[in-house]
Protein backbone atom coordinates (compact mmCIF):
# COMPACT_ATOMS: atom_id res chain seq x y z
CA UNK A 1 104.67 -40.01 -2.17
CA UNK A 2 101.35 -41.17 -1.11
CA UNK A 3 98.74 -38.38 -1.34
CA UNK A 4 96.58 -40.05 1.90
CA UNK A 5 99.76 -39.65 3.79
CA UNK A 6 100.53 -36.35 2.78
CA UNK A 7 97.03 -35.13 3.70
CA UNK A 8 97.05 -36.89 7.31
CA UNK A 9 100.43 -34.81 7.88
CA UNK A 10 99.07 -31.67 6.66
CA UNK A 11 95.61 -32.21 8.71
CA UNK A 12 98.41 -32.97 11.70
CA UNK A 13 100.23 -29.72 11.50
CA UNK A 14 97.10 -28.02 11.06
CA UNK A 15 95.64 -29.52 14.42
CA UNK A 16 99.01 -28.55 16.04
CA UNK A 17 98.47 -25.21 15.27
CA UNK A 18 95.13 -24.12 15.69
CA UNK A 19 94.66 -22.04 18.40
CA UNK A 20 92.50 -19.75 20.20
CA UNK A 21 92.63 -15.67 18.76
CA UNK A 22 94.24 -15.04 22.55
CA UNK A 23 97.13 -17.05 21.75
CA UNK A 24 97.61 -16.13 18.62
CA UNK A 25 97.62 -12.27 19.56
CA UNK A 26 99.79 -13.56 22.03
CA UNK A 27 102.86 -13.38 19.92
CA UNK A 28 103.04 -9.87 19.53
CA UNK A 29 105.72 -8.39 21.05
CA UNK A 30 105.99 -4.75 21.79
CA UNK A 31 107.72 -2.75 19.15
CA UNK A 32 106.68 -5.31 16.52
CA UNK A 33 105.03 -4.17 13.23
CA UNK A 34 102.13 -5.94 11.78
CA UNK A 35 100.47 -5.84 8.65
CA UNK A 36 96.71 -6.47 8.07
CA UNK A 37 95.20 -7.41 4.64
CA UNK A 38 92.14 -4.27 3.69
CA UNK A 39 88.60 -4.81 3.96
CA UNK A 40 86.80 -8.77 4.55
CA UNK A 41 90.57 -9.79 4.85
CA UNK A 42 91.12 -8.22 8.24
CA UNK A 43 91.25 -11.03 10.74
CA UNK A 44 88.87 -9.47 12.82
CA UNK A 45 89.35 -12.20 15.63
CA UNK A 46 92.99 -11.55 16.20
CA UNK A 47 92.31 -7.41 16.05
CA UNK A 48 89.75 -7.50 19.11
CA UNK A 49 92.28 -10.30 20.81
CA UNK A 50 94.87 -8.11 20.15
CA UNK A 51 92.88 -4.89 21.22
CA UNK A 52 91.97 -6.59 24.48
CA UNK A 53 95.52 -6.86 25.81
CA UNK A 54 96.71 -3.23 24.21
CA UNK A 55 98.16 -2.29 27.36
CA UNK A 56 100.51 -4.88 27.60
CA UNK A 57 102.25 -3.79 25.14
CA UNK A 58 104.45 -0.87 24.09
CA UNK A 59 104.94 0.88 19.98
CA UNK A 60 103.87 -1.55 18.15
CA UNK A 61 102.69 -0.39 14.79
CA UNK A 62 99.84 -1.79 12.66
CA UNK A 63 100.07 -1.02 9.08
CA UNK A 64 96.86 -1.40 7.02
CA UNK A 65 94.19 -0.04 4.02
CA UNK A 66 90.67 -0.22 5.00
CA UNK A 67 90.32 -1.05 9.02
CA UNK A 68 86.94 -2.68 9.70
CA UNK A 69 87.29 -3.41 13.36
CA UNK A 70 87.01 -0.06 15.35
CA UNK A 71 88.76 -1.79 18.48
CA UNK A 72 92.19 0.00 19.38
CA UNK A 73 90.89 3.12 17.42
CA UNK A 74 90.89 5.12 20.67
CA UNK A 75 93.06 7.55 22.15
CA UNK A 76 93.94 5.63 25.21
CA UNK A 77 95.61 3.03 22.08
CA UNK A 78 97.70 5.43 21.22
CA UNK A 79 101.25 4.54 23.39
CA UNK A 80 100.15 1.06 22.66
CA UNK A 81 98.89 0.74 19.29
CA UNK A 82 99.80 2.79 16.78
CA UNK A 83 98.16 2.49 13.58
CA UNK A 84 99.48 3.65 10.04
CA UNK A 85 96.35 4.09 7.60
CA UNK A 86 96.80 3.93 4.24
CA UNK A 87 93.25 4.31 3.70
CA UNK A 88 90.83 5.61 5.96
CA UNK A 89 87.75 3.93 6.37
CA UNK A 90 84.86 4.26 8.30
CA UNK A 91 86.33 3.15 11.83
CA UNK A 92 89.72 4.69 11.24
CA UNK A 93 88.66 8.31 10.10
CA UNK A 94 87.88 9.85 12.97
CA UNK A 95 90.92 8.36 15.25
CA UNK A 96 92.87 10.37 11.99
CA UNK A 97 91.30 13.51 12.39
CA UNK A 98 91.72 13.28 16.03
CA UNK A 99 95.89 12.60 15.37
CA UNK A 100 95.26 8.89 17.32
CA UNK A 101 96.12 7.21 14.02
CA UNK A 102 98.39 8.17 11.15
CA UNK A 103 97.88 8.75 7.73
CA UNK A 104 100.52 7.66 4.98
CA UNK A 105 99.59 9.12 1.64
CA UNK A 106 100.35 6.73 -1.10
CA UNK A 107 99.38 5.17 -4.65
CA UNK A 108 97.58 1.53 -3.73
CA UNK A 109 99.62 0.12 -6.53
CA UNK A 110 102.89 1.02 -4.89
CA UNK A 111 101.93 -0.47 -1.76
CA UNK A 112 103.36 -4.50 -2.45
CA UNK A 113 107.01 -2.76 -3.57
CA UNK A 114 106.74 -0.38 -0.34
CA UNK A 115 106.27 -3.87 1.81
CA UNK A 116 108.76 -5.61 0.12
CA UNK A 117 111.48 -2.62 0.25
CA UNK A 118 111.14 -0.57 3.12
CA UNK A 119 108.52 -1.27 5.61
CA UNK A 120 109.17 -3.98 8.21
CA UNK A 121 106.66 -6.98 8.64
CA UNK A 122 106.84 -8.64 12.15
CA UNK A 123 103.54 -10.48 12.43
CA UNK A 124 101.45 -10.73 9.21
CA UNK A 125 97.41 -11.84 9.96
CA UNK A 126 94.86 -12.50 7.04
CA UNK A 127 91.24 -14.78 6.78
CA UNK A 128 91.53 -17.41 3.92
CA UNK A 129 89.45 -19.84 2.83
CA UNK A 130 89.78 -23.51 4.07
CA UNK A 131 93.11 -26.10 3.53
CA UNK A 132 93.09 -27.76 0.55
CA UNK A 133 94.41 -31.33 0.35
CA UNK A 134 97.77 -30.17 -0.76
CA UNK A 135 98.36 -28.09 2.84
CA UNK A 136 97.38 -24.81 0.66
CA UNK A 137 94.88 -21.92 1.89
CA UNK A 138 93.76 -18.97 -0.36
CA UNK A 139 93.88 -15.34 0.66
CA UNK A 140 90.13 -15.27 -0.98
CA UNK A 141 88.16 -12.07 -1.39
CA UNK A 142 91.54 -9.48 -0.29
CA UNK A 143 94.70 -10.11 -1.98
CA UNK A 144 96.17 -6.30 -2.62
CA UNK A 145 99.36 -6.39 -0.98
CA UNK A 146 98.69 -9.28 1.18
CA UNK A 147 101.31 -11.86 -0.38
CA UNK A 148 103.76 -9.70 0.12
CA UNK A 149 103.27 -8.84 3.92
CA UNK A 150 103.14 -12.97 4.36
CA UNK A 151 106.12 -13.50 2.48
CA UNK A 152 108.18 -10.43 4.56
CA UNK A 153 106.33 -11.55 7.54
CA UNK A 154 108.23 -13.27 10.88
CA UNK A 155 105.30 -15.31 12.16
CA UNK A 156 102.22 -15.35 9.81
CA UNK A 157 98.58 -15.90 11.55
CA UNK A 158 95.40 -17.35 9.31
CA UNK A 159 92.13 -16.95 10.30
CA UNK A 160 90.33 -20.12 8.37
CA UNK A 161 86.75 -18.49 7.34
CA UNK A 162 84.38 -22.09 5.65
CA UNK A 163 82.60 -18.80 4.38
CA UNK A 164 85.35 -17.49 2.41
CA UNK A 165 85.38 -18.33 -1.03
CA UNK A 166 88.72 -20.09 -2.39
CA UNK A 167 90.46 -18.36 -4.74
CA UNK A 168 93.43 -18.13 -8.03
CA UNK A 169 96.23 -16.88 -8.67
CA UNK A 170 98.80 -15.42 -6.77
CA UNK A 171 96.99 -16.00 -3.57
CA UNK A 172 98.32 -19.48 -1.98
CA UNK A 173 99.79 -19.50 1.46
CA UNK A 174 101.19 -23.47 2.91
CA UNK A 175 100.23 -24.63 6.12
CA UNK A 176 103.97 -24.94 6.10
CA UNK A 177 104.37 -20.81 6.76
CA UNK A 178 101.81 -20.58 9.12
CA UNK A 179 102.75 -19.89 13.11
CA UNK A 180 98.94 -20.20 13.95
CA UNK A 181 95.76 -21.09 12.84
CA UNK A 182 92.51 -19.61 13.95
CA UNK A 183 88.97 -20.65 12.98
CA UNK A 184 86.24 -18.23 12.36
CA UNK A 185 82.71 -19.19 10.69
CA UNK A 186 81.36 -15.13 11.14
CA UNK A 187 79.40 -14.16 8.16
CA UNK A 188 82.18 -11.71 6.05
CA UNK A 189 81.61 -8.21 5.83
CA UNK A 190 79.32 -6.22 3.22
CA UNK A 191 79.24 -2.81 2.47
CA UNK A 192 75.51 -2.00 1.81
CA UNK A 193 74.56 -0.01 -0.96
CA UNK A 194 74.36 3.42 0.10
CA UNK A 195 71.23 5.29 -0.79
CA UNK A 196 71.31 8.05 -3.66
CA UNK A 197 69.27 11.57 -2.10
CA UNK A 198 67.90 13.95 -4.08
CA UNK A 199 70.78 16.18 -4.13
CA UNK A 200 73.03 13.50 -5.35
CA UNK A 201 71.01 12.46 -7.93
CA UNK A 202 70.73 16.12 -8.91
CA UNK A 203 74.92 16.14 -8.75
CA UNK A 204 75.00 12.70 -11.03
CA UNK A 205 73.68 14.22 -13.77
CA UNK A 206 75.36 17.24 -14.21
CA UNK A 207 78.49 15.37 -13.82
CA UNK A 208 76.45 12.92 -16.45
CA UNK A 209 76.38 15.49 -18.97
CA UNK A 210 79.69 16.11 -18.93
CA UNK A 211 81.27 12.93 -19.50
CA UNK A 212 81.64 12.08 -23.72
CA UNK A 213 80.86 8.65 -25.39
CA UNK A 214 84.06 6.74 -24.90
CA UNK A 215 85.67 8.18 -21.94
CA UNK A 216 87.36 6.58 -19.43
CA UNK A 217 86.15 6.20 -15.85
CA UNK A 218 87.06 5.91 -12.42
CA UNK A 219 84.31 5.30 -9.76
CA UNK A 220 84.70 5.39 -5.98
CA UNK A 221 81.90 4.22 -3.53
CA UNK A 222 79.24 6.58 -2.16
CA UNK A 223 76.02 7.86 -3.08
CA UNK A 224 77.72 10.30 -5.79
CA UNK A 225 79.24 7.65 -7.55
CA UNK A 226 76.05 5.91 -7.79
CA UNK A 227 74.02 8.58 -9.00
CA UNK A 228 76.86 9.52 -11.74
CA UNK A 229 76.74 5.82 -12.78
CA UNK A 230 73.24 5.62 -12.65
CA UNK A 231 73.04 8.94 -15.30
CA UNK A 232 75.32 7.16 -17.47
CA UNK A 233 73.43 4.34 -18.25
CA UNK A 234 73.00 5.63 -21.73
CA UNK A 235 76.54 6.40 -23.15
CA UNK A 236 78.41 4.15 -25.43
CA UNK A 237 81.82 3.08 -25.53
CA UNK A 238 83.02 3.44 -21.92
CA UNK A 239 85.97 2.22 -19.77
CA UNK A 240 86.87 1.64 -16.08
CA UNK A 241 89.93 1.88 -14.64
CA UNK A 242 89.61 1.78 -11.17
CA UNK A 243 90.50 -0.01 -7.90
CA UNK A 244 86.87 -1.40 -7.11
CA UNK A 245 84.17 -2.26 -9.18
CA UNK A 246 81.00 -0.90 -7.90
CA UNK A 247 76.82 -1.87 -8.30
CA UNK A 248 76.82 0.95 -10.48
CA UNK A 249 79.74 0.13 -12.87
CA UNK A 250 78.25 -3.55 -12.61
CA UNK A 251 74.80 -1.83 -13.93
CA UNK A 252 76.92 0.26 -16.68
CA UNK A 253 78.49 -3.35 -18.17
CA UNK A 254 74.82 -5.06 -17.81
CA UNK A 255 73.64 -1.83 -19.92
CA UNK A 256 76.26 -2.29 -22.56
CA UNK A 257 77.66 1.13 -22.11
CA UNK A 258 80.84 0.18 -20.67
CA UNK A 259 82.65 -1.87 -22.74
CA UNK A 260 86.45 -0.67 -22.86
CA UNK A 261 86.84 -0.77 -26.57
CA UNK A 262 88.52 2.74 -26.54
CA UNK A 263 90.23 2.71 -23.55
CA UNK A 264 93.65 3.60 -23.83
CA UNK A 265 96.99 4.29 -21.31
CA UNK A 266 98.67 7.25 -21.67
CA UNK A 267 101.92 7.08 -22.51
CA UNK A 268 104.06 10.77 -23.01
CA UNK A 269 103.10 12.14 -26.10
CA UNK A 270 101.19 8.96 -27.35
CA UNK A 271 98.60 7.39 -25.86
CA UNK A 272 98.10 4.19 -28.12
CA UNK A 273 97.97 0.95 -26.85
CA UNK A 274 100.38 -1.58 -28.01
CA UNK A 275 98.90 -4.67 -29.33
CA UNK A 276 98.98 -6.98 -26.79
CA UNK A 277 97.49 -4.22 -24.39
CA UNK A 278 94.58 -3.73 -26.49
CA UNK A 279 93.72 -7.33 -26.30
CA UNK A 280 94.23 -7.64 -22.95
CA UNK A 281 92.04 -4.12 -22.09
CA UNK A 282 89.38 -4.76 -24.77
CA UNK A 283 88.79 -8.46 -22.58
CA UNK A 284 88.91 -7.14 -19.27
């Protein structure tokens, strides 16, 4: 097959569906579920689309980790939008507390098997980077449970980001599965560093002095975290095993004193790695 061709097709279909972020939240229908990527993977362009014609619509359900657009987080949402959080974040905690969002307890590991087995996927959204020649985009900087919601997904939306860096792995959607394209060139989202007080520095190191050479870690974000990381800067022989790798487990690896070397998994009464997981630990 020639290649040339094969590109001018793909950059066809891609023409034939880009659209605006209006027509692409257009294709929810009421009682449809939808499933949203965490974090700088939101497709924040079809959320405030989809925000700004709530009352059109009627129980439909968006099921997501980590909201960063605070647009249907309101109580007059609620008979439109429901949303199931899976992890609060900064825009969705309050509308929580308040009972205009859900919360669904669960272990962020399980979530890919809980999409692919039991919850429904109507309309899946995500920002990837740019089409390669080949008709592929990547799911760049959020992958989690994303593949999974795309391949359970009815109509799949892609908001193309120039800024989002292409990625490996398991991450590949085809223009081919793709109901609509939307293009987006807004900076992606940071979280800035938060600042350490006095009182959490204070709280680092007693937590500090409690932790042995050796042990194993796991860091969340906050000004805690970075204070207890920041405390630890002199211990030997630690490991991480965590869901997000912070400035202050970056700092801990530039120091040398994280290094995994006797990091192990806990298995029943033994917790020895087997071979092939020691490799694979002591490299990661």
């Amino acid at each position: 097959m020639n290649l040339a061709l094969t590109q001018r097709s793909y950059e066809k279909e891609y023409q034939e569906k880009l659209c605006s972020a209006q027509e692409a939240a257009a294709i929810v229908q009421s009682g449809d579920h939808l499933c949203f990527p965490l974090g700088v993977g939101e497709p924040t362009l079809m959320v405030r689309a989809l925000a700004a014609r709530k009352r059109e619509l009627e129980g439909v359900v968006v099921n997501q980790q980590h909201h960063l657009c605070p647009d249907y987080f309101t109580e007059d949402s609620v008979p439109h939008i429901k949303v199931n959080a899976w992890f609060t974040s900064h825009v969705s905690r309050e509308a929580v507390q308040k009972g205009w969002a859900d919360f669904v307890p669960n272990h962020f590991s399980e979530v890919p098997r809980l999409i692919r087995e039991y919850w429904p996927v109507d309309v899946a959204g995500t920002v990837v980077s740019p089409m390669d020649e080949h008709g592929f985009f990547t799911c760049s900087l959020s992958v989690g449970y994303t593949m999974e919601a795309v391949k359970k997904a009815k109509k799949v939306v892609v908001q193309v980001n120039p800024q989002a860096p292409r990625t490996h792995g398991n991450c590949h959607i085809h223009i081919s599965e793709v109901a609509h394209i939307i293009e987006c060139d807004e900076p992606l989202q940071e979280l800035a560093i938060p600042p350490v007080s006095a009182v959490e520095e204070a709280i680092g190191g007693y937590l500090a002095e409690m932790i042995e050479d050796g042990s194993t870690l796991q860091m969340g974000w906050g000004g805690i975290p970075n204070a207890v990381c920041k405390a630890l800067l002199r211990k030997k022989d630690l490991g991480i095993h965590t869901e997000l790798i912070s400035n202050g487990i970056v700092d801990l690896m530039i120091a040398g004193a994280v290094n995994n070397s006797r990091k192990t998994i806990h298995r029943g009464k033994s917790s020895a790695l087997l071979p092939w997981e020691r490799r694979r630990f002591l490299n990661s």
